[in-house]
Protein backbone atom coordinates (compact mmCIF):
# COMPACT_ATOMS: atom_id res chain seq x y z
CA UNK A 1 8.12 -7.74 -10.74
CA UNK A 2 10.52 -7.42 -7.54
CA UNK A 3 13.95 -6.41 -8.50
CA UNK A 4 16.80 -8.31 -6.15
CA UNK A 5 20.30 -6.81 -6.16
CA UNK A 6 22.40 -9.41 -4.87
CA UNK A 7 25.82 -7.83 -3.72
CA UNK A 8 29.16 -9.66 -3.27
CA UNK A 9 28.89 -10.50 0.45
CA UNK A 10 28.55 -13.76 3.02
CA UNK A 11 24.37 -12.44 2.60
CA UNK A 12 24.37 -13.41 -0.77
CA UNK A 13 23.73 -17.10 0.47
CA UNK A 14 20.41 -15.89 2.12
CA UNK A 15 19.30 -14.38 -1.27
CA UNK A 16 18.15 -17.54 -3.34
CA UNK A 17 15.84 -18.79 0.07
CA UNK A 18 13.95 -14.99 -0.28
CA UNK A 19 13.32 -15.18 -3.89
CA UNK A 20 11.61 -18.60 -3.18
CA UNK A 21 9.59 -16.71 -0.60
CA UNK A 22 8.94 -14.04 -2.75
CA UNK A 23 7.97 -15.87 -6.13
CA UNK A 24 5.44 -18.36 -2.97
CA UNK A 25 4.05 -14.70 -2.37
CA UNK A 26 2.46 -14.64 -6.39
CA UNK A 27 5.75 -12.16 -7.44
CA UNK A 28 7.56 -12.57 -10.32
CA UNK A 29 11.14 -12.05 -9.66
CA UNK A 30 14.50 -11.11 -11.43
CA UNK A 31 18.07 -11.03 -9.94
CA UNK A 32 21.19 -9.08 -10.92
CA UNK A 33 24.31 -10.50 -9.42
CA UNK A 34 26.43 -7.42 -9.17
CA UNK A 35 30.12 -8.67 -9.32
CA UNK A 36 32.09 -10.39 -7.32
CA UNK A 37 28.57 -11.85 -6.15
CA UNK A 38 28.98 -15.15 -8.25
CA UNK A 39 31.97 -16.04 -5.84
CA UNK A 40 29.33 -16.49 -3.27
CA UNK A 41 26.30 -17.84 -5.24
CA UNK A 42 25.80 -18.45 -8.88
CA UNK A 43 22.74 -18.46 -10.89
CA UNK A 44 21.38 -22.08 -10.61
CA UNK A 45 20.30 -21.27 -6.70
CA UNK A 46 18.15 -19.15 -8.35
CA UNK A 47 16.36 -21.73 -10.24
CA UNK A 48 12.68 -21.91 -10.53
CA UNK A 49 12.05 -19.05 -8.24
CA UNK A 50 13.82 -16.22 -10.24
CA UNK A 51 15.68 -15.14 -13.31
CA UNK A 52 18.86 -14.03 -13.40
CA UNK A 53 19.14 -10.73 -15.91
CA UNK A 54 21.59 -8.38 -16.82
CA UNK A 55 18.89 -5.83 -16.58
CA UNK A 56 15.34 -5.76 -15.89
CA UNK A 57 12.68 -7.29 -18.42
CA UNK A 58 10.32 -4.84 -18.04
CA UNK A 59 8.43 -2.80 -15.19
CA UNK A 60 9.74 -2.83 -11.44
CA UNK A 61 7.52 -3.07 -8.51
CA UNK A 62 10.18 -2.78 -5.81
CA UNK A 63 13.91 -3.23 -5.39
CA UNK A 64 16.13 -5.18 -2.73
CA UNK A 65 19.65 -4.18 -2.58
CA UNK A 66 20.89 -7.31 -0.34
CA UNK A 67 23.31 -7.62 0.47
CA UNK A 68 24.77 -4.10 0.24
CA UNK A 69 28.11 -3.13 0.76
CA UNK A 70 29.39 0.23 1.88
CA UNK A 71 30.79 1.05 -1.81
CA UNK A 72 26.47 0.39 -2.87
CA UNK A 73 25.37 2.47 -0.51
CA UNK A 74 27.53 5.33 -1.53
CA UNK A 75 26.84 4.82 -4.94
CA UNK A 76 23.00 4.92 -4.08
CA UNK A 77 22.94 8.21 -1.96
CA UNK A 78 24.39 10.12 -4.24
CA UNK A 79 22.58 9.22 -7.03
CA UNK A 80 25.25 7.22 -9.59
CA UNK A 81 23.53 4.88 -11.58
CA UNK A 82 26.49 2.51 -12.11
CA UNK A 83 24.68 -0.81 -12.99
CA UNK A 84 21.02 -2.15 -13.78
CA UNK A 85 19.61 -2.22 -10.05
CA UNK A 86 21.35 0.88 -8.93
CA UNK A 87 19.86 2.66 -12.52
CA UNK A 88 16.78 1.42 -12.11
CA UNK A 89 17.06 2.93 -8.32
CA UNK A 90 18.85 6.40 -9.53
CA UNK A 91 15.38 6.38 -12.23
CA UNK A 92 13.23 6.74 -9.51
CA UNK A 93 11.68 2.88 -8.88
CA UNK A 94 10.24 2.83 -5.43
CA UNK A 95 9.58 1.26 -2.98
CA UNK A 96 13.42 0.26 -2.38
CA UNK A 97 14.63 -1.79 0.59
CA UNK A 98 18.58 -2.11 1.38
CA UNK A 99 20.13 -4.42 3.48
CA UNK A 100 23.18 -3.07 4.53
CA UNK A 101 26.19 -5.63 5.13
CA UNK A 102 28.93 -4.32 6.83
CA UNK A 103 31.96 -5.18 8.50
CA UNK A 104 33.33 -4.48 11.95
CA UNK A 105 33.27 -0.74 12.82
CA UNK A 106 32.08 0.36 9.11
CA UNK A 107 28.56 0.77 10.01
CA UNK A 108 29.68 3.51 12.38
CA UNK A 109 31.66 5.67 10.36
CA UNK A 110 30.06 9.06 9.89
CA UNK A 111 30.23 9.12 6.08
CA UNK A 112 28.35 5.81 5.89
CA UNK A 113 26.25 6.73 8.65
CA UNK A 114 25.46 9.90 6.56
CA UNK A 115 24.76 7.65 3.51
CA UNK A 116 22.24 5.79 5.64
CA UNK A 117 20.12 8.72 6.65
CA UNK A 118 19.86 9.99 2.73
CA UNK A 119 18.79 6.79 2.01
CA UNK A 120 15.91 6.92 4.37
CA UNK A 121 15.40 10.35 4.05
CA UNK A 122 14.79 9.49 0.14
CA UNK A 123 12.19 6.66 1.07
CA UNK A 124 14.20 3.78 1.12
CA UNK A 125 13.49 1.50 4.05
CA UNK A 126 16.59 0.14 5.74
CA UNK A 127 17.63 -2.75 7.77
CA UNK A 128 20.65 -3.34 9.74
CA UNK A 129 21.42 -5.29 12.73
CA UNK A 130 22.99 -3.13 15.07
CA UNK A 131 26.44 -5.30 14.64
CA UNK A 132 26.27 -4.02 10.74
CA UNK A 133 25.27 -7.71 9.73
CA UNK A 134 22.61 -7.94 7.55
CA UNK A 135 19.13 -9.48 8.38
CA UNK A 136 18.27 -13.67 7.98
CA UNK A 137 16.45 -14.01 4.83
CA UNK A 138 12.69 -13.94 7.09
CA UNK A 139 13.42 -10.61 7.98
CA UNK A 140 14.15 -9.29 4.43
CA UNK A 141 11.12 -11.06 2.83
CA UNK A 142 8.82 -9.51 5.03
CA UNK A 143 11.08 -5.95 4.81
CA UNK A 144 10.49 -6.05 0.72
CA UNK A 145 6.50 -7.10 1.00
CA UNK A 146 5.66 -4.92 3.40
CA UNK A 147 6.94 -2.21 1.52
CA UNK A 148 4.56 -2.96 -1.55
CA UNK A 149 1.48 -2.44 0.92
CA UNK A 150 -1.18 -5.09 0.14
CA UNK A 151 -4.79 -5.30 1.67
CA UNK A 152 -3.12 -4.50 5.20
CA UNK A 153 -1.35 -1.77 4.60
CA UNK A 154 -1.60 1.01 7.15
CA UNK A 155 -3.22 -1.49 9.41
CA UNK A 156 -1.60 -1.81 13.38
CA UNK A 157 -2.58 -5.84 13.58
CA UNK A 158 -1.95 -6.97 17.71
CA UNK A 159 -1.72 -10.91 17.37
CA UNK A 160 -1.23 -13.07 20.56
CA UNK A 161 0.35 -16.51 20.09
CA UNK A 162 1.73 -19.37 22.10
CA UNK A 163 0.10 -21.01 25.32
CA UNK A 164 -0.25 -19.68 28.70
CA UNK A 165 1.80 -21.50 31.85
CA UNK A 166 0.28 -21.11 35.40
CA UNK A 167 2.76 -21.98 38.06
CA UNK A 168 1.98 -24.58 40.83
CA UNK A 169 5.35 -23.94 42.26
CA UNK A 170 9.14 -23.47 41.77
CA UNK A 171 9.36 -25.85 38.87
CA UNK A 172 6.04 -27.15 38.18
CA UNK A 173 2.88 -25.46 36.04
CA UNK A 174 -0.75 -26.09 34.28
CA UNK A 175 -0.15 -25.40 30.35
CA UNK A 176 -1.39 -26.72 27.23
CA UNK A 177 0.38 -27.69 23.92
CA UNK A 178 -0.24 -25.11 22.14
CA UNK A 179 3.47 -24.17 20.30
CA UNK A 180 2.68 -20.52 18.90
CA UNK A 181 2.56 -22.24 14.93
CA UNK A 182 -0.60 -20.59 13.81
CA UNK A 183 -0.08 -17.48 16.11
CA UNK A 184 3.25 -16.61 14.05
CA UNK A 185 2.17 -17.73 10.87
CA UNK A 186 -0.78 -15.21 11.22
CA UNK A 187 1.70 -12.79 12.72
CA UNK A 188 4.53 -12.73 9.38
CA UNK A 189 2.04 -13.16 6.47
CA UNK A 190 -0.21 -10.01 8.30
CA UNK A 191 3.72 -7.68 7.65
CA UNK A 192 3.60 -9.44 4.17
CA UNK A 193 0.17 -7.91 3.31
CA UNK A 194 1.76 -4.72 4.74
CA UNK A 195 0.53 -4.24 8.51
CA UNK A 196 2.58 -3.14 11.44
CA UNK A 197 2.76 -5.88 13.61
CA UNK A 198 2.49 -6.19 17.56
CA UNK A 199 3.21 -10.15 18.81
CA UNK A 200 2.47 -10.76 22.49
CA UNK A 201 4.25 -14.37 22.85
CA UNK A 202 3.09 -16.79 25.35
CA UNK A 203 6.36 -19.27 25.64
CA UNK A 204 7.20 -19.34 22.06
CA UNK A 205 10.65 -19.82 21.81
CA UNK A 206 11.68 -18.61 18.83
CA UNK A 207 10.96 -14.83 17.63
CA UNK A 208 9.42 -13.67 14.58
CA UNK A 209 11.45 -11.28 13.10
CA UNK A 210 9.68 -7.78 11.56
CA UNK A 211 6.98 -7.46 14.18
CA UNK A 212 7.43 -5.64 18.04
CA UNK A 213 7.54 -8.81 20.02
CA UNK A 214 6.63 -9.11 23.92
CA UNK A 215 7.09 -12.89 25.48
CA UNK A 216 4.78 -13.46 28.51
CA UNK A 217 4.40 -16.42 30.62
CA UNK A 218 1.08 -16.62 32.63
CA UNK A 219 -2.64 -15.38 31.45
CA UNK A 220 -2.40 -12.23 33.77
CA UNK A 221 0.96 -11.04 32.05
CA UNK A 222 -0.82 -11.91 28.47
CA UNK A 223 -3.65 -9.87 29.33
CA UNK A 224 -1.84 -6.71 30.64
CA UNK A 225 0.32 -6.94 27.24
CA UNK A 226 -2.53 -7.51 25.26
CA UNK A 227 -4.55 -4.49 26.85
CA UNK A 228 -2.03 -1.87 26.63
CA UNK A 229 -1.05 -2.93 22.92
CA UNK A 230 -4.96 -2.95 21.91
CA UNK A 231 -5.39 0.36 23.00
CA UNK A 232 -3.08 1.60 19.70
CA UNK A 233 -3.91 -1.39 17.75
CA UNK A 234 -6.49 -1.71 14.56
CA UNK A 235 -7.13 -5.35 15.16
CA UNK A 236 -6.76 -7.95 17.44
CA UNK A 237 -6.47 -11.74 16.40
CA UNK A 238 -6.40 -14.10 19.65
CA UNK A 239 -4.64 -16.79 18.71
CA UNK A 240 -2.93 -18.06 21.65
CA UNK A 241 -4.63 -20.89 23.95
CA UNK A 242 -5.22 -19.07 27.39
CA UNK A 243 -5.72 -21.23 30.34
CA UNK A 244 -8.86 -21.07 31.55
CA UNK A 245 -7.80 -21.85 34.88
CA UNK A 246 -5.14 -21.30 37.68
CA UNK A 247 -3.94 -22.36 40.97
CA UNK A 248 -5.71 -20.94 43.81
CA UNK A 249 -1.90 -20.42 45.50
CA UNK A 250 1.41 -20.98 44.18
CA UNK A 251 4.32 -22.32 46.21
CA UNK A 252 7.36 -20.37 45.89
CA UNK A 253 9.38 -23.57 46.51
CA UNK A 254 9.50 -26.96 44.80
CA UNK A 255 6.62 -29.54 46.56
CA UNK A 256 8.04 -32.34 47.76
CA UNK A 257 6.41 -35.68 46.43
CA UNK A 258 6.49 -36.95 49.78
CA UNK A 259 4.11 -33.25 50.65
CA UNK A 260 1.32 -35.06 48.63
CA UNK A 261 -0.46 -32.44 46.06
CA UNK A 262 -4.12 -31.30 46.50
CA UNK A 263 -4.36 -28.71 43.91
CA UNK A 264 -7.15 -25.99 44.14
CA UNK A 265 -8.02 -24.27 40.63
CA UNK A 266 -9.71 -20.78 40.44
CA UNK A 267 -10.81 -19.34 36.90
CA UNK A 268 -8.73 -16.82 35.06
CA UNK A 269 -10.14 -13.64 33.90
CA UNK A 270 -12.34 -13.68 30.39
CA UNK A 271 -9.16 -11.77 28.46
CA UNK A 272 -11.13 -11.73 25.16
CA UNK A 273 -14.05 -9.93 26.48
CA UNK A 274 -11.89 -7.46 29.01
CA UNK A 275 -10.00 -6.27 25.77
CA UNK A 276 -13.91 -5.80 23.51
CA UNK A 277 -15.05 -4.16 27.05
CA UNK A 278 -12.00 -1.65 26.69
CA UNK A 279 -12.06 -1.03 23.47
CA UNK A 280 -15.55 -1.40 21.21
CA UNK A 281 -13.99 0.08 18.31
CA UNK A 282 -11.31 -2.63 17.69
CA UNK A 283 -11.40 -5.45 15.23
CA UNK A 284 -11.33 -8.52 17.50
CA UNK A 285 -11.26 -12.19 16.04
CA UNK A 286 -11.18 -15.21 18.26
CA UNK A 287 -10.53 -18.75 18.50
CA UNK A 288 -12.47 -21.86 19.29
CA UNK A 289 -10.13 -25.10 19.26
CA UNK A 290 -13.11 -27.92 19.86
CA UNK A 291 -13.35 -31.80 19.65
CA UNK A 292 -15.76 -32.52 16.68
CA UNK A 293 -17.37 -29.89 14.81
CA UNK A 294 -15.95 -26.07 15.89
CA UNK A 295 -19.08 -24.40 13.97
CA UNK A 296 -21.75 -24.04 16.97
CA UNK A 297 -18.71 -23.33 19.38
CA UNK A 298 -17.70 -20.77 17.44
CA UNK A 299 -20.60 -19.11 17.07
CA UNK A 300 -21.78 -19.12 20.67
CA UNK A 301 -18.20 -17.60 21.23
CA UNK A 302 -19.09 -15.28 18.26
CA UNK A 303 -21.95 -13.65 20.44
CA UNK A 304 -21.19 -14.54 23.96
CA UNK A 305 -17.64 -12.52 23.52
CA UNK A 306 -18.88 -9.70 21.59
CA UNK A 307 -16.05 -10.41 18.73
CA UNK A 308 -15.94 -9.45 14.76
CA UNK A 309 -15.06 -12.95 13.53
CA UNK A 310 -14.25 -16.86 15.01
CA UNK A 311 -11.74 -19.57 13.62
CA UNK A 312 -13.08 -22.75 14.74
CA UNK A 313 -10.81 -25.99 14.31
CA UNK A 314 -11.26 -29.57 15.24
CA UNK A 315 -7.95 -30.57 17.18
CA UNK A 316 -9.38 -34.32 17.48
CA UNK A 317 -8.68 -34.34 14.04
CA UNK A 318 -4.59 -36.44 13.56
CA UNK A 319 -2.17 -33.97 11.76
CA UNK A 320 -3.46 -30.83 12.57
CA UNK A 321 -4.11 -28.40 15.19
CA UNK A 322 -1.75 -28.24 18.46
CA UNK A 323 2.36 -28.56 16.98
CA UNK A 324 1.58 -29.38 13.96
CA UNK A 325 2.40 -27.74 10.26
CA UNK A 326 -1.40 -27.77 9.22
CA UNK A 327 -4.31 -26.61 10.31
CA UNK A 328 -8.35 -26.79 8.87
CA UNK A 329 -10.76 -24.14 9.99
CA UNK A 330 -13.58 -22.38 9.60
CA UNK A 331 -14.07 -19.14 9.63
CA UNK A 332 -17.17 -17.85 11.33
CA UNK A 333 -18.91 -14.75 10.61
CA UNK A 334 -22.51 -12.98 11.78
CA UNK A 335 -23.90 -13.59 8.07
CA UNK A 336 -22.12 -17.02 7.97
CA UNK A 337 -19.30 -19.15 8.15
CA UNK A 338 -17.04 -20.44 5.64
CA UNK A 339 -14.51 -23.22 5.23
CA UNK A 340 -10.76 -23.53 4.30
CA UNK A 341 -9.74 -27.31 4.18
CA UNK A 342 -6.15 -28.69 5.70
CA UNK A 343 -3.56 -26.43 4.16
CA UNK A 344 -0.47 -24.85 5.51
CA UNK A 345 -0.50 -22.83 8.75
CA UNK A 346 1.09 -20.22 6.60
CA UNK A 347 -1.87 -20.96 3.91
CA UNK A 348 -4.89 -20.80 6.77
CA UNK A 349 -3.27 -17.54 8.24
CA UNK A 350 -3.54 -15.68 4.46
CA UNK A 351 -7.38 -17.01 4.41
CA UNK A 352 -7.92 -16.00 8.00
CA UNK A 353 -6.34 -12.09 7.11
CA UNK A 354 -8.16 -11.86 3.78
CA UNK A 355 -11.55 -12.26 5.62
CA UNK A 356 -10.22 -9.35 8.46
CA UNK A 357 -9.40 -7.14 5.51
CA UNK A 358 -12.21 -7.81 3.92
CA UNK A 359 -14.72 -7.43 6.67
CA UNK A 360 -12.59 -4.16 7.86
CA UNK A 361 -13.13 -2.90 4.79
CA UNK A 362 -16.92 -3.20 4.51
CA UNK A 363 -17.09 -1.25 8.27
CA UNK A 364 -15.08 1.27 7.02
CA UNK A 365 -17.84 2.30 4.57
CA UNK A 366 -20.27 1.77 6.49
């Protein structure tokens, strides 16, 4: 059971959306409103997601203080047990995670500062924006599971995501329509199952919070990313669509319609089998998007790129694929393949992750 400590703050509002995450996740959770808190949310937000207590029920997997206030975190470093949450903390529960909520210059004073670094130095893991906010609710779900560890944990997981953009010229480029969906999804549930994340982001415009994130543009910027992040990486899941081709030249101006176009395409470097070159020792799962069945595509790719596992997907198929919130794979091993039908990209990214772990797993005692 996950413990939330839901502090009198503007935060508060963000608290109900991560129970709802956090009870998605398979975790039973309870919530003490610490007062003053019911001014800013009462207990029917909490509804069907968690149960608001006056003190825990029973046993206590992990604790969120969130949002915290400067008079919490005081009370925390030094060890008062002055309410259920903060007892439960003072008791020895762990793994904790506070979410600091400050305002204006407060999360500079020395004596909070100093409160802080007990904190951490006792094992709790803290975030704080550096304006003393606290984090969106994204950033604290993934904060509190990947503190409980999970099949993952320890794990440095590279994932790339988004599409690659050649430029023609000033304002013009070849791309595809890939929009990052399945890249993140794989990207947040991997922190959930308690990895350390590394996102190299081909034109995805909005940014996953938890993970290291690096935005590229083109296929030579993804692959230097991708190659200096693999070489401290664990595993490597190549999600994003990389062109396979570029223009021969690019014009640093805009062409002119009245110019005419004759466009000469060269072929972009294999990045997939540069990074398995590099580094034989990594985990490496690819991706082959196909019209009709993905199964023989994915396993040519399986062998012709040297990689660990394949997630083939139809994108002729309406409602999933490119942009959309679904997806339908399979999953394509040496010994086999196996099939998860349409389901959440968040969904597909768990089944995709279970397989790494549990193929890592099996080379690790090997």
């Amino acid at each position: 059971m996950i413990l939330c400590s839901v502090g009198p703050g503007r935060g508060a509002l963000e608290i109900p959306g991560v129970c709802r995450e956090l009870s998605r996740s398979g975790h039973s959770v309870e919530v003490v409103l610490e007062p003053g808190a019911r001014n800013f949310v009462g207990p029917a937000a909490f509804y069907g997601y968690a149960t608001v207590v006056d003190k825990p029920s029973g046993p206590v997997e992990a604790v969120l203080f969130a949002p915290a206030t400067s008079g919490v975190l005081a009370r925390l470093a030094r060890g008062l047990g002055d309410g259920a949450a903060a007892g439960v903390y003072a008791a020895g529960a762990r793994p904790v995670v506070v979410a600091p909520e400050l305002e204006g210059g407060t999360s500079g004073h020395p004596a909070v500062r100093e409160n802080l670094d007990r904190l951490s130095g006792d094992g709790c893991r803290v975030v704080l924006r550096d304006n003393g906010s606290m984090p969106g609710a994204a950033e604290l779900v993934a904060a509190t599971l990947g503190s409980l560890g999970g099949p993952l944990a320890g794990l440095r997981v590279l994932v790339s995501a988004g599409g690659t953009r050649e430029p023609v010229d000033s304002v013009r480029f070849l791309g595809n329509r890939s929009s990052g969906k399945m890249g993140v999804a794989i990207a947040r549930e991997a922190v959930r199952m308690g990895a350390e994340v590394s996102v190299v982001a081909a034109n995805v415009e909005v940014v996953e919070p938890g993970v290291r994130w690096t935005p590229v543009e083109t296929v030579d910027q993804l692959r230097e990313s991708v190659m200096a992040l693999a070489a401290e990486s664990d595993a490597l899941i190549m999600a994003a669509a990389v062109s396979d081709f570029k223009p021969a030249s690019v014009t640093r101006s805009k062409i002119r319609r009245s110019e005419g176009l004759d466009l000469e395409l060269v072929a972009t470097e294999d990045v997939l089998k540069s990074v398995r070159r590099a580094n034989p020792e990594l985990f490496v799962v690819g991706f082959a998007a196909t019209h009709g069945d993905p199964v023989p595509d994915a396993r040519e790719k399986l062998g012709s790129k040297g990689v660990d596992l394949v997630v083939g997907n139809d994108i002729s198929q309406e409602g999933i694929g490119f942009g959309a919130e679904e997806n339908e794979v399979y999953i394509v091993k040496p010994e086999g393949e196996s099939f998860v039908p349409r389901a959440s990209k968040q969904e597909i990214a768990r089944a995709i992750l279970g397989d790494l772990a549990r193929e890592m797993t099996k080379e690790r005692r090997t």
